[in-house]
PDB file of N, CA and C in Angstrom:
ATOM      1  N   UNK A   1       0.850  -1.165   0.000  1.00  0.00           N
ATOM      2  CA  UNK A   1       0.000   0.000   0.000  1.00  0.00           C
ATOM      3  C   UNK A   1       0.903   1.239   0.000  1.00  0.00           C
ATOM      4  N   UNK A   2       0.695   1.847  -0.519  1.00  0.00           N
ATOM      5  CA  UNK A   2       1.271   3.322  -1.105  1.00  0.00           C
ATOM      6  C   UNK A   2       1.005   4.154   0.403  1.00  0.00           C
ATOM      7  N   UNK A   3       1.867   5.630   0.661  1.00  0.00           N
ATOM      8  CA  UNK A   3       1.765   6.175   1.643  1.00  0.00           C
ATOM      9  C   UNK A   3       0.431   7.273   1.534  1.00  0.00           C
ATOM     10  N   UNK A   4       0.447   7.317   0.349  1.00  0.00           N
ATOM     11  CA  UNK A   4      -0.892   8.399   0.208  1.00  0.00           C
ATOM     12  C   UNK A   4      -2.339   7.677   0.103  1.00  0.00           C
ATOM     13  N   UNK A   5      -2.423   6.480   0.013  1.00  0.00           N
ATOM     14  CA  UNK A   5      -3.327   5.489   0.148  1.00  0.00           C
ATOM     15  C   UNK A   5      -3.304   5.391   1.908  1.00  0.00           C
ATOM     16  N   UNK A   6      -2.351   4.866   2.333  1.00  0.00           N
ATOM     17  CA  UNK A   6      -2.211   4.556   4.108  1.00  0.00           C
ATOM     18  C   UNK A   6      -2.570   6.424   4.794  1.00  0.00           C
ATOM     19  N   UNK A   7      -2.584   7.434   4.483  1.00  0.00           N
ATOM     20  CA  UNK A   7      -2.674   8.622   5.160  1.00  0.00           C
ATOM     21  C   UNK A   7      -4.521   8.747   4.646  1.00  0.00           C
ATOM     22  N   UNK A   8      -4.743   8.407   3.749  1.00  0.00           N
ATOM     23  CA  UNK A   8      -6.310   8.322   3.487  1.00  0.00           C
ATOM     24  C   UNK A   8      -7.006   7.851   4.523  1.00  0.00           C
ATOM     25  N   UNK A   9      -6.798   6.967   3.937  1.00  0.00           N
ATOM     26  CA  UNK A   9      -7.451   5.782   5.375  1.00  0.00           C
ATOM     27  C   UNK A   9      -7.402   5.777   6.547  1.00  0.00           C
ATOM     28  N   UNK A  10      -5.899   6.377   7.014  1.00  0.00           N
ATOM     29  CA  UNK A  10      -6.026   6.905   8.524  1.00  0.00           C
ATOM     30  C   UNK A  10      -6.606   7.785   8.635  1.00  0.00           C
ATOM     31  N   UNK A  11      -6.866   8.723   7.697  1.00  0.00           N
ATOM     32  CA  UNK A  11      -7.423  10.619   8.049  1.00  0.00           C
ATOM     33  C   UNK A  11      -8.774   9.874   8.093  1.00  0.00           C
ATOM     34  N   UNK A  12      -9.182   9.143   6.899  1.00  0.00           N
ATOM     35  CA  UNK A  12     -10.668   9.068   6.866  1.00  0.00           C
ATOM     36  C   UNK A  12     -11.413   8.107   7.682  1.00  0.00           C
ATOM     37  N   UNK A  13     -10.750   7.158   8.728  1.00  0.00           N
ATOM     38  CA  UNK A  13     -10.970   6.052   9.786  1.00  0.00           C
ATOM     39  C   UNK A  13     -11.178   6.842  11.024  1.00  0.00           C
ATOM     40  N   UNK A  14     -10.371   7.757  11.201  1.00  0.00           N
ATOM     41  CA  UNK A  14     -10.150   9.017  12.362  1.00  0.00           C
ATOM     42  C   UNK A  14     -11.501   9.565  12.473  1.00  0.00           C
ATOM     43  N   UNK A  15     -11.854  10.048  11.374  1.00  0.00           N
ATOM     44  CA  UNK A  15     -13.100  11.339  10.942  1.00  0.00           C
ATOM     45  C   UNK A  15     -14.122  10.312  11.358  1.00  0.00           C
ATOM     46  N   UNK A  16     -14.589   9.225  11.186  1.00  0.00           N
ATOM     47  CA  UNK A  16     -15.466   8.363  11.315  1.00  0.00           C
ATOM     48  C   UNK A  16     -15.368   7.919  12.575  1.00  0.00           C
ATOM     49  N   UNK A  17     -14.491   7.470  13.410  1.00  0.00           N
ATOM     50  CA  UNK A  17     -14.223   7.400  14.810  1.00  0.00           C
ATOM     51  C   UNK A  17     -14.983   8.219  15.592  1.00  0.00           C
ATOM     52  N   UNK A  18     -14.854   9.339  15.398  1.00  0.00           N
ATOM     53  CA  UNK A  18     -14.545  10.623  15.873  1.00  0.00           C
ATOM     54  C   UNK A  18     -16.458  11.199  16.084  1.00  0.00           C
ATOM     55  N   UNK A  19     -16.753  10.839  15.020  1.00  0.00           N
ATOM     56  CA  UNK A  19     -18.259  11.099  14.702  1.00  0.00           C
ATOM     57  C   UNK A  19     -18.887  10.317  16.168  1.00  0.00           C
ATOM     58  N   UNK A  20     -18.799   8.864  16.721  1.00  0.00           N
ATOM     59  CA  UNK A  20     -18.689   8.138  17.639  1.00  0.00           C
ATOM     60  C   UNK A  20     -19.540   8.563  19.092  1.00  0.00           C
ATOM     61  N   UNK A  21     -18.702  10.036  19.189  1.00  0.00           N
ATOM     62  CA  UNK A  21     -18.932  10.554  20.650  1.00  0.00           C
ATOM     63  C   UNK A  21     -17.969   9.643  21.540  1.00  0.00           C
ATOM     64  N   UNK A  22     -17.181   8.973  21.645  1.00  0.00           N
ATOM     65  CA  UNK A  22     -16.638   8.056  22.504  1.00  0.00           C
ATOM     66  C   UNK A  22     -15.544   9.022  23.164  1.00  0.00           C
ATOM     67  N   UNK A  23     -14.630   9.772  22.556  1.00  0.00           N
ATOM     68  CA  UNK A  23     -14.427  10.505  23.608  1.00  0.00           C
ATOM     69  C   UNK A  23     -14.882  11.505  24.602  1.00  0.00           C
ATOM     70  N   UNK A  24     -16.185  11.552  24.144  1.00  0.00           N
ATOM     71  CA  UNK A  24     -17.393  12.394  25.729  1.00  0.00           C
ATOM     72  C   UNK A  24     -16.824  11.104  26.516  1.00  0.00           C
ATOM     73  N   UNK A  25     -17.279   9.937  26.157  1.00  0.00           N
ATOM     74  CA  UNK A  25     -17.897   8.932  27.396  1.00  0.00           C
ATOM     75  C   UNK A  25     -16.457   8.631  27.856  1.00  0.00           C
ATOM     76  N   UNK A  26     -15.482   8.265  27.046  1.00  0.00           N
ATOM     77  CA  UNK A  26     -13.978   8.257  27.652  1.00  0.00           C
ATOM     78  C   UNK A  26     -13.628   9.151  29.091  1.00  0.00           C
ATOM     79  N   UNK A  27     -13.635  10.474  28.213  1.00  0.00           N
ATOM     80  CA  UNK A  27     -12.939  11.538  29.317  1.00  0.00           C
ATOM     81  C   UNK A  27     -14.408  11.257  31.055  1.00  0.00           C
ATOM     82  N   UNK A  28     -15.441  10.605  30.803  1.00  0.00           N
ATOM     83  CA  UNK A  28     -16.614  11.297  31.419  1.00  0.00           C
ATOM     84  C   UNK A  28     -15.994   9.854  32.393  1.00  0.00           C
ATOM     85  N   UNK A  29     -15.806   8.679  31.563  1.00  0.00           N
ATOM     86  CA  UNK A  29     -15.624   7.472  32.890  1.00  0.00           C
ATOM     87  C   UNK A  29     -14.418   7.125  33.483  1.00  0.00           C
ATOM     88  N   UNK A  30     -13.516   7.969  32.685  1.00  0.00           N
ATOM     89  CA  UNK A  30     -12.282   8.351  33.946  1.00  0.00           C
ATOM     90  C   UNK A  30     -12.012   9.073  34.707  1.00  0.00           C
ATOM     91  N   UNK A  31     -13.003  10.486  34.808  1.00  0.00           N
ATOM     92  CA  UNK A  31     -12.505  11.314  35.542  1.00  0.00           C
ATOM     93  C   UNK A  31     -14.178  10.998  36.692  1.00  0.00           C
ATOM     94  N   UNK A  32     -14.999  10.512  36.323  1.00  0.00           N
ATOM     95  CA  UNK A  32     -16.678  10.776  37.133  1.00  0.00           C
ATOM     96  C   UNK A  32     -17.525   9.186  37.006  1.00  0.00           C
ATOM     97  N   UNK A  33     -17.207   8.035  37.127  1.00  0.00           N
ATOM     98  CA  UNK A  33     -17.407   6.817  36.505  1.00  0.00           C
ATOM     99  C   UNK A  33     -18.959   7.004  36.781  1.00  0.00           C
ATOM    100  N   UNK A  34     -19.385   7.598  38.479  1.00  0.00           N
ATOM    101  CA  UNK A  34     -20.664   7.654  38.092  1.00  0.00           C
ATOM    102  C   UNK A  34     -21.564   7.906  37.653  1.00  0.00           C
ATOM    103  N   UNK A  35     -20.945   9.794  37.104  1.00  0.00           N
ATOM    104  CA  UNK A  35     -21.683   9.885  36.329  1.00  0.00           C
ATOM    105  C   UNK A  35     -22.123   9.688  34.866  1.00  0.00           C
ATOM    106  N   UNK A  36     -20.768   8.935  34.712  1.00  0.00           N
ATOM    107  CA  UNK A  36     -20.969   8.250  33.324  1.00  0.00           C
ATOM    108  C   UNK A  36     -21.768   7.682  32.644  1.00  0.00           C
ATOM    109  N   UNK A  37     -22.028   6.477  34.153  1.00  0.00           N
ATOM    110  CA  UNK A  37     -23.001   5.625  34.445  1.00  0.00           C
ATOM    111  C   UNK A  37     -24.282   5.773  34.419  1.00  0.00           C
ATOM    112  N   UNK A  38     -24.597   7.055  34.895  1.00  0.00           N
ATOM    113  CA  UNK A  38     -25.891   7.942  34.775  1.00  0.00           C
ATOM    114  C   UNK A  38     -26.291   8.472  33.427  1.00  0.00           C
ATOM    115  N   UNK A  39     -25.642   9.085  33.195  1.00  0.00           N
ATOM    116  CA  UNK A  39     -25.546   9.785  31.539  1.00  0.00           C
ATOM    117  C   UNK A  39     -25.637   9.102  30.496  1.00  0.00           C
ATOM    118  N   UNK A  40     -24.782   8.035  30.669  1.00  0.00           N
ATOM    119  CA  UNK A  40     -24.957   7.225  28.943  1.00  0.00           C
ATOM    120  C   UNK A  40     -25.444   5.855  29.340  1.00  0.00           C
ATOM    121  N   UNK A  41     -26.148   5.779  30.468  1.00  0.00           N
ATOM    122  CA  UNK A  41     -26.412   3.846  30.702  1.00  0.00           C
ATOM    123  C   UNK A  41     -25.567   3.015  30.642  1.00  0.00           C
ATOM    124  N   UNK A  42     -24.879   3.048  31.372  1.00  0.00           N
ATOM    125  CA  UNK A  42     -23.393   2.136  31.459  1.00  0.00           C
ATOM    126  C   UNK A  42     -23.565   1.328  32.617  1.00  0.00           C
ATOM    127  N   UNK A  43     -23.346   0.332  31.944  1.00  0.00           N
ATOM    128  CA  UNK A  43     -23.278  -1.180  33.351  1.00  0.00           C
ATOM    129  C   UNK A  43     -21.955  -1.720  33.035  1.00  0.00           C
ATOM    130  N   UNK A  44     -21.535  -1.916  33.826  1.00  0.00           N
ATOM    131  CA  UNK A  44     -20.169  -2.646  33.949  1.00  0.00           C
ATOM    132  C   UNK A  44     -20.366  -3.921  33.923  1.00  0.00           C
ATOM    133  N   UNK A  45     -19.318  -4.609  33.218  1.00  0.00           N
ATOM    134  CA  UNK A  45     -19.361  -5.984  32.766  1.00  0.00           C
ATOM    135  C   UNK A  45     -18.012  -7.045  32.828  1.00  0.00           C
ATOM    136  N   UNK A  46     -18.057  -7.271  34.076  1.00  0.00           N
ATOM    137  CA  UNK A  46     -16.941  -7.920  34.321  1.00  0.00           C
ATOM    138  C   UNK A  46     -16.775  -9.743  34.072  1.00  0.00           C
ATOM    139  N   UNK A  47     -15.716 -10.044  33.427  1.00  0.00           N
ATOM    140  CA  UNK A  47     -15.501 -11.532  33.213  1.00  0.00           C
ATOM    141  C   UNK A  47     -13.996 -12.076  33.720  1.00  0.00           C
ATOM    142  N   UNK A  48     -13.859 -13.371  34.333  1.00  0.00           N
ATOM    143  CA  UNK A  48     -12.531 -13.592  34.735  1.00  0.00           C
ATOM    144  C   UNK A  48     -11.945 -14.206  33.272  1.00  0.00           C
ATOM    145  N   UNK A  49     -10.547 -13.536  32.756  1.00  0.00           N
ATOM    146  CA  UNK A  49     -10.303 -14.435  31.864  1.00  0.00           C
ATOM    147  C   UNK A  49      -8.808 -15.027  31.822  1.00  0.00           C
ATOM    148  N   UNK A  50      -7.744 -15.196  30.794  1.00  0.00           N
ATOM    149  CA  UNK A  50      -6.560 -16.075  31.457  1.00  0.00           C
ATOM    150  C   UNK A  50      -5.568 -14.833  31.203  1.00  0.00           C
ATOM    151  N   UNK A  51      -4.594 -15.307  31.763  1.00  0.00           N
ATOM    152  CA  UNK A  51      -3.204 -14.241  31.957  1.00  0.00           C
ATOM    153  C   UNK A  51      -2.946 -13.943  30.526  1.00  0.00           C
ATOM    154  N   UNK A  52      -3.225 -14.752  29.742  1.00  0.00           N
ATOM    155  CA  UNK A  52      -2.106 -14.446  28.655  1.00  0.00           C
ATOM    156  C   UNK A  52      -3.585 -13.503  27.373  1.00  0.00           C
ATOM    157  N   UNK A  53      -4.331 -14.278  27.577  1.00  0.00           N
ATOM    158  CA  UNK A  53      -5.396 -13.039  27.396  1.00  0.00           C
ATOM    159  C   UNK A  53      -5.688 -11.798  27.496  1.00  0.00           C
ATOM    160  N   UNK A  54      -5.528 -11.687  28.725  1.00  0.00           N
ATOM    161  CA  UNK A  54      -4.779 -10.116  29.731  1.00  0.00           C
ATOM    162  C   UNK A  54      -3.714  -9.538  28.756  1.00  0.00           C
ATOM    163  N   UNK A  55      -2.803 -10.066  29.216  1.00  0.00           N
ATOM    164  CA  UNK A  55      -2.141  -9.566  28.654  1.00  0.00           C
ATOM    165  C   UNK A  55      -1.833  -8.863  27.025  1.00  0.00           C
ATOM    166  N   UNK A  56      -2.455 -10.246  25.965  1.00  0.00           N
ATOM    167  CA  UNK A  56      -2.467  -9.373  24.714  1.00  0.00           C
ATOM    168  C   UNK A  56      -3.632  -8.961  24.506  1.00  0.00           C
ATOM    169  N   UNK A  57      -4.723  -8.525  25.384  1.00  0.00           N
ATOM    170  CA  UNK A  57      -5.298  -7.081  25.630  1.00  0.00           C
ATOM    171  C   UNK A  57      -4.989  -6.051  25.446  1.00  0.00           C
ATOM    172  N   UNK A  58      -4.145  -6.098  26.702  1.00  0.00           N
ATOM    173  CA  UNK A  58      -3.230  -4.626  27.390  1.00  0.00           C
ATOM    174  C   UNK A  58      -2.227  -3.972  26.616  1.00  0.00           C
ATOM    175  N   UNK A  59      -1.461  -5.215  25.035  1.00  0.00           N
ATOM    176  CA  UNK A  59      -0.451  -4.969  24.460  1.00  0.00           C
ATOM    177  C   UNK A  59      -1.314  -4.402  23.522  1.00  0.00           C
ATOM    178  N   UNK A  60      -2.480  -5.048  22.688  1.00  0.00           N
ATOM    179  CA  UNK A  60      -3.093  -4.396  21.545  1.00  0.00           C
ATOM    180  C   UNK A  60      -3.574  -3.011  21.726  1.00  0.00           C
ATOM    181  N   UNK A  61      -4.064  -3.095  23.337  1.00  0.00           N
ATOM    182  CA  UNK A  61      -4.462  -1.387  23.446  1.00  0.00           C
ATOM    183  C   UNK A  61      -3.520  -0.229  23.607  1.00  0.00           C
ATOM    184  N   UNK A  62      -2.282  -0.989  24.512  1.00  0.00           N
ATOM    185  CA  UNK A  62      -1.468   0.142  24.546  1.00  0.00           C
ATOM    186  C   UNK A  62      -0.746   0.478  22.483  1.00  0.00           C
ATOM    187  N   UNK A  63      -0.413  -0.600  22.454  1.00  0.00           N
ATOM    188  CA  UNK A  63      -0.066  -0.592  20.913  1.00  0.00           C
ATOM    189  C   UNK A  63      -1.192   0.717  19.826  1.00  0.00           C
ATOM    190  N   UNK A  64      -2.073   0.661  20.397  1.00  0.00           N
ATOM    191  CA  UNK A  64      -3.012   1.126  18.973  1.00  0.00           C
ATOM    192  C   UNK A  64      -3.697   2.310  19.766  1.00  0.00           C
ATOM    193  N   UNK A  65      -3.360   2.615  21.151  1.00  0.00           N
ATOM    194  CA  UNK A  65      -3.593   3.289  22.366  1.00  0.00           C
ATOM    195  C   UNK A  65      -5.547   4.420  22.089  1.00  0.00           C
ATOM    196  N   UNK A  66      -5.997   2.554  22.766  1.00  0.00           N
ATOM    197  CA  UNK A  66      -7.147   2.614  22.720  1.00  0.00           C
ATOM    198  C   UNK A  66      -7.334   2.200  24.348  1.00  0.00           C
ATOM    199  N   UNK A  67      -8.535   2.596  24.576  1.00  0.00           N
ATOM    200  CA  UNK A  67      -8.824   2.153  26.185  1.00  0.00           C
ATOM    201  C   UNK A  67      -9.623   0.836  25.873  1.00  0.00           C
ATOM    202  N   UNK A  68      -9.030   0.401  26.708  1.00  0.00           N
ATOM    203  CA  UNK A  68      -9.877  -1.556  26.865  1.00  0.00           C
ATOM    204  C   UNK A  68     -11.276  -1.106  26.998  1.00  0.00           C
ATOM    205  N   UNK A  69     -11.954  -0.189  27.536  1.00  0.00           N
ATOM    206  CA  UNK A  69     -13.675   0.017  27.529  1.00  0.00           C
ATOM    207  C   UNK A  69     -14.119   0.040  26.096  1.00  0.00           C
ATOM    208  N   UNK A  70     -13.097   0.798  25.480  1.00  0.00           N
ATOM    209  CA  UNK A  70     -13.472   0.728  23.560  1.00  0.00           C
ATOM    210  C   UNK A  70     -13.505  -0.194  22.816  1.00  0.00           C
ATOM    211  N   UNK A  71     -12.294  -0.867  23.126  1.00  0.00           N
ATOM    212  CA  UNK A  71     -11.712  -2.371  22.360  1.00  0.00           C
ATOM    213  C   UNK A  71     -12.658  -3.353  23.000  1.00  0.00           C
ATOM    214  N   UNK A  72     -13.403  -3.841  24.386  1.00  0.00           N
ATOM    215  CA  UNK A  72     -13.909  -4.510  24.703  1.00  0.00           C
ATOM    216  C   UNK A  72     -15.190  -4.656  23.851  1.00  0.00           C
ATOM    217  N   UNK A  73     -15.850  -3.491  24.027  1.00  0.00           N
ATOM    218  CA  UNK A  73     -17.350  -2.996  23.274  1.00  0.00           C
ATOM    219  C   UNK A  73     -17.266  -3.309  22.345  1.00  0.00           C
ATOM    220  N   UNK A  74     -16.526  -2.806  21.371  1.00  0.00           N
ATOM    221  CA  UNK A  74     -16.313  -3.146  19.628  1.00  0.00           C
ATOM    222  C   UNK A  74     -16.084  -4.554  19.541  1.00  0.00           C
ATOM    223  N   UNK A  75     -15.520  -5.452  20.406  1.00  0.00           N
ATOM    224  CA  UNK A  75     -15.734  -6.880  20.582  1.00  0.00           C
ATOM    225  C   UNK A  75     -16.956  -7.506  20.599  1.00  0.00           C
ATOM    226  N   UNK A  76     -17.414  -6.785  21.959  1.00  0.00           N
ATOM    227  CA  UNK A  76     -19.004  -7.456  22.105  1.00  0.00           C
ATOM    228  C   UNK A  76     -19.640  -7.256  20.974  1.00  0.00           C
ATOM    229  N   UNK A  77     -19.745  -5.989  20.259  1.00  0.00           N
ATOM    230  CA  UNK A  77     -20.732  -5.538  19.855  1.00  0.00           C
ATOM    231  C   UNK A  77     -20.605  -6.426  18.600  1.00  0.00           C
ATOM    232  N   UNK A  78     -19.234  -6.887  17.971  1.00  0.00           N
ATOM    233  CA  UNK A  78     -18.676  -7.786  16.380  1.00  0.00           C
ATOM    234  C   UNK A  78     -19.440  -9.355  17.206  1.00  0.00           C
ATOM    235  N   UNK A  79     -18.927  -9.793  18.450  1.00  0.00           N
ATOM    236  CA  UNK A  79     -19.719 -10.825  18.986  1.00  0.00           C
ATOM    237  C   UNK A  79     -21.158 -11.258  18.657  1.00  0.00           C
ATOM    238  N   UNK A  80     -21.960 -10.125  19.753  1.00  0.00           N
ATOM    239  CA  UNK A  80     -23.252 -10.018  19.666  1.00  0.00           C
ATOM    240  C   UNK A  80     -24.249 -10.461  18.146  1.00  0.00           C
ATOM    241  N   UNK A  81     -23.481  -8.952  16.966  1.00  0.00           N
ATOM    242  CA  UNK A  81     -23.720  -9.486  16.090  1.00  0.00           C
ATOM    243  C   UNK A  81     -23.757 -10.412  15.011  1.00  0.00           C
ATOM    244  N   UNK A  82     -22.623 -11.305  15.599  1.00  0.00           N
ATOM    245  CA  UNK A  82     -22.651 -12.951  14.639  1.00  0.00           C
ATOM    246  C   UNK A  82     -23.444 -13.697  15.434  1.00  0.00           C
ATOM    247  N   UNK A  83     -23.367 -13.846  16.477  1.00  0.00           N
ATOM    248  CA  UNK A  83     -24.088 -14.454  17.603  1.00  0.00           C
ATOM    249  C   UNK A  83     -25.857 -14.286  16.656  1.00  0.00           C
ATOM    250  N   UNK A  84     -26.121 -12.712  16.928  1.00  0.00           N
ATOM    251  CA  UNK A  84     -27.741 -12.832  16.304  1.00  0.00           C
ATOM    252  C   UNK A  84     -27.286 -13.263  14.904  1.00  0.00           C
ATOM    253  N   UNK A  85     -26.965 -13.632  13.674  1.00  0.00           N
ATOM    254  CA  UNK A  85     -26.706 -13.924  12.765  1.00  0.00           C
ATOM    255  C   UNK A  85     -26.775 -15.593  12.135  1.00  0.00           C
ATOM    256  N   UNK A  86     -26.133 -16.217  13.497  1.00  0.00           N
ATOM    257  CA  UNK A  86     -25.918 -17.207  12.918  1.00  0.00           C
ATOM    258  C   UNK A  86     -27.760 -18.289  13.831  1.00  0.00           C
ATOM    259  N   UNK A  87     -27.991 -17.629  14.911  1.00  0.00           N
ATOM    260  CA  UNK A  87     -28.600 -18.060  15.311  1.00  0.00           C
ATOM    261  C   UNK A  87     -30.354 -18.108  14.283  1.00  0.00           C
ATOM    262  N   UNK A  88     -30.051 -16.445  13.871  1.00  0.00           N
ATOM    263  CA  UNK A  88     -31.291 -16.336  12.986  1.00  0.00           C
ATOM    264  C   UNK A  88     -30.615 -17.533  11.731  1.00  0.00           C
ATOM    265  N   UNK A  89     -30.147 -17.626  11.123  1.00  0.00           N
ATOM    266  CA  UNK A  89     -29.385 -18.176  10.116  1.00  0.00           C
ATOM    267  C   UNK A  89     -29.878 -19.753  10.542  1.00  0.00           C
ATOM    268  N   UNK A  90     -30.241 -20.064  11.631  1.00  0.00           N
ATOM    269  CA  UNK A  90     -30.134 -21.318  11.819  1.00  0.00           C
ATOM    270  C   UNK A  90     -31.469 -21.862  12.605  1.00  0.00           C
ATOM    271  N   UNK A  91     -32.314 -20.648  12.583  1.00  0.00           N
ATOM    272  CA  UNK A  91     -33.701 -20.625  12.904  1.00  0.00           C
ATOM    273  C   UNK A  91     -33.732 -21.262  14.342  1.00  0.00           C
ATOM    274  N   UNK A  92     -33.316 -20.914  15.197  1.00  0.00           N
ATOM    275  CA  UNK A  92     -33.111 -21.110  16.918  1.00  0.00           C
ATOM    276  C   UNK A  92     -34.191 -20.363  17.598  1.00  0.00           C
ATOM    277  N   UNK A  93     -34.527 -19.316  17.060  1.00  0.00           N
ATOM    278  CA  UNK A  93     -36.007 -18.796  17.641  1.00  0.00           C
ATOM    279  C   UNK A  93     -36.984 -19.690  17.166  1.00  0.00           C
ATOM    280  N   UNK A  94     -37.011 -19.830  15.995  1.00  0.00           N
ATOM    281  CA  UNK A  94     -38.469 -20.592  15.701  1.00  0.00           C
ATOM    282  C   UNK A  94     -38.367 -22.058  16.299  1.00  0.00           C
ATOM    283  N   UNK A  95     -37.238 -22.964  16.385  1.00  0.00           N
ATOM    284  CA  UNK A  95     -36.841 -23.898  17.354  1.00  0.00           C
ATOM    285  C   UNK A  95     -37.419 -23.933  18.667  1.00  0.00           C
ATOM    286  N   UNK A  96     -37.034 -22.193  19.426  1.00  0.00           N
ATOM    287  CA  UNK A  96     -37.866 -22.918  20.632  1.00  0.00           C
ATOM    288  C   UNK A  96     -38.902 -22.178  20.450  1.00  0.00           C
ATOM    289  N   UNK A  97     -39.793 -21.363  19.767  1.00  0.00           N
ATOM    290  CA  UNK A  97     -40.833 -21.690  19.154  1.00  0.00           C
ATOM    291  C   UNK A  97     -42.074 -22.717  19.688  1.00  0.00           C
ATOM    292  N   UNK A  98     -41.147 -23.257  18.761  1.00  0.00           N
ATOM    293  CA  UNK A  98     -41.820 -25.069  18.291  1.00  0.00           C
ATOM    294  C   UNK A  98     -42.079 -25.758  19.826  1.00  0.00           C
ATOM    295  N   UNK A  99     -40.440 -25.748  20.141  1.00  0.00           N
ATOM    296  CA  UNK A  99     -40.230 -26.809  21.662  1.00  0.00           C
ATOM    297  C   UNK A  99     -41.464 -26.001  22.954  1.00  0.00           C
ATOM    298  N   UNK A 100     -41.181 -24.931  22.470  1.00  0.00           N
ATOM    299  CA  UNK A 100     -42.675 -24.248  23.883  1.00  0.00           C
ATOM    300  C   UNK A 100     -43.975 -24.786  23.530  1.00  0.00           C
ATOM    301  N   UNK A 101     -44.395 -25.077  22.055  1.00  0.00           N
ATOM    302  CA  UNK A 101     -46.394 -25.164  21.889  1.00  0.00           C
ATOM    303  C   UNK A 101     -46.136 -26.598  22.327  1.00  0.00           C
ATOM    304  N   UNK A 102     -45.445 -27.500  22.623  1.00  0.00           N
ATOM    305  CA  UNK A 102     -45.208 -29.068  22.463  1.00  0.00           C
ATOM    306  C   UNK A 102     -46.162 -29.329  23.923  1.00  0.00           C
TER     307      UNK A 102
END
Protein backbone atom coordinates (compact mmCIF):
# COMPACT_ATOMS: atom_id res chain seq x y z
CA UNK A 1 0.00 0.00 0.00
CA UNK A 2 1.27 3.32 -1.10
CA UNK A 3 1.76 6.17 1.64
CA UNK A 4 -0.89 8.40 0.21
CA UNK A 5 -3.33 5.49 0.15
CA UNK A 6 -2.21 4.56 4.11
CA UNK A 7 -2.67 8.62 5.16
CA UNK A 8 -6.31 8.32 3.49
CA UNK A 9 -7.45 5.78 5.38
CA UNK A 10 -6.03 6.91 8.52
CA UNK A 11 -7.42 10.62 8.05
CA UNK A 12 -10.67 9.07 6.87
CA UNK A 13 -10.97 6.05 9.79
CA UNK A 14 -10.15 9.02 12.36
CA UNK A 15 -13.10 11.34 10.94
CA UNK A 16 -15.47 8.36 11.32
CA UNK A 17 -14.22 7.40 14.81
CA UNK A 18 -14.54 10.62 15.87
CA UNK A 19 -18.26 11.10 14.70
CA UNK A 20 -18.69 8.14 17.64
CA UNK A 21 -18.93 10.55 20.65
CA UNK A 22 -16.64 8.06 22.50
CA UNK A 23 -14.43 10.51 23.61
CA UNK A 24 -17.39 12.39 25.73
CA UNK A 25 -17.90 8.93 27.40
CA UNK A 26 -13.98 8.26 27.65
CA UNK A 27 -12.94 11.54 29.32
CA UNK A 28 -16.61 11.30 31.42
CA UNK A 29 -15.62 7.47 32.89
CA UNK A 30 -12.28 8.35 33.95
CA UNK A 31 -12.50 11.31 35.54
CA UNK A 32 -16.68 10.78 37.13
CA UNK A 33 -17.41 6.82 36.50
CA UNK A 34 -20.66 7.65 38.09
CA UNK A 35 -21.68 9.88 36.33
CA UNK A 36 -20.97 8.25 33.32
CA UNK A 37 -23.00 5.62 34.44
CA UNK A 38 -25.89 7.94 34.78
CA UNK A 39 -25.55 9.79 31.54
CA UNK A 40 -24.96 7.23 28.94
CA UNK A 41 -26.41 3.85 30.70
CA UNK A 42 -23.39 2.14 31.46
CA UNK A 43 -23.28 -1.18 33.35
CA UNK A 44 -20.17 -2.65 33.95
CA UNK A 45 -19.36 -5.98 32.77
CA UNK A 46 -16.94 -7.92 34.32
CA UNK A 47 -15.50 -11.53 33.21
CA UNK A 48 -12.53 -13.59 34.73
CA UNK A 49 -10.30 -14.44 31.86
CA UNK A 50 -6.56 -16.08 31.46
CA UNK A 51 -3.20 -14.24 31.96
CA UNK A 52 -2.11 -14.45 28.65
CA UNK A 53 -5.40 -13.04 27.40
CA UNK A 54 -4.78 -10.12 29.73
CA UNK A 55 -2.14 -9.57 28.65
CA UNK A 56 -2.47 -9.37 24.71
CA UNK A 57 -5.30 -7.08 25.63
CA UNK A 58 -3.23 -4.63 27.39
CA UNK A 59 -0.45 -4.97 24.46
CA UNK A 60 -3.09 -4.40 21.55
CA UNK A 61 -4.46 -1.39 23.45
CA UNK A 62 -1.47 0.14 24.55
CA UNK A 63 -0.07 -0.59 20.91
CA UNK A 64 -3.01 1.13 18.97
CA UNK A 65 -3.59 3.29 22.37
CA UNK A 66 -7.15 2.61 22.72
CA UNK A 67 -8.82 2.15 26.18
CA UNK A 68 -9.88 -1.56 26.86
CA UNK A 69 -13.67 0.02 27.53
CA UNK A 70 -13.47 0.73 23.56
CA UNK A 71 -11.71 -2.37 22.36
CA UNK A 72 -13.91 -4.51 24.70
CA UNK A 73 -17.35 -3.00 23.27
CA UNK A 74 -16.31 -3.15 19.63
CA UNK A 75 -15.73 -6.88 20.58
CA UNK A 76 -19.00 -7.46 22.11
CA UNK A 77 -20.73 -5.54 19.86
CA UNK A 78 -18.68 -7.79 16.38
CA UNK A 79 -19.72 -10.82 18.99
CA UNK A 80 -23.25 -10.02 19.67
CA UNK A 81 -23.72 -9.49 16.09
CA UNK A 82 -22.65 -12.95 14.64
CA UNK A 83 -24.09 -14.45 17.60
CA UNK A 84 -27.74 -12.83 16.30
CA UNK A 85 -26.71 -13.92 12.76
CA UNK A 86 -25.92 -17.21 12.92
CA UNK A 87 -28.60 -18.06 15.31
CA UNK A 88 -31.29 -16.34 12.99
CA UNK A 89 -29.39 -18.18 10.12
CA UNK A 90 -30.13 -21.32 11.82
CA UNK A 91 -33.70 -20.62 12.90
CA UNK A 92 -33.11 -21.11 16.92
CA UNK A 93 -36.01 -18.80 17.64
CA UNK A 94 -38.47 -20.59 15.70
CA UNK A 95 -36.84 -23.90 17.35
CA UNK A 96 -37.87 -22.92 20.63
CA UNK A 97 -40.83 -21.69 19.15
CA UNK A 98 -41.82 -25.07 18.29
CA UNK A 99 -40.23 -26.81 21.66
CA UNK A 100 -42.67 -24.25 23.88
CA UNK A 101 -46.39 -25.16 21.89
CA UNK A 102 -45.21 -29.07 22.46
Amino acid sequence: MNQLTELLMYKTLHVKQSFQNDFVIEHLVEKNPDEAEKSFQLRNVCAKVSTHLADRLDGVCGLLDISKRRFIEAALINALDEADRVTAELNLNEAFQERGAE
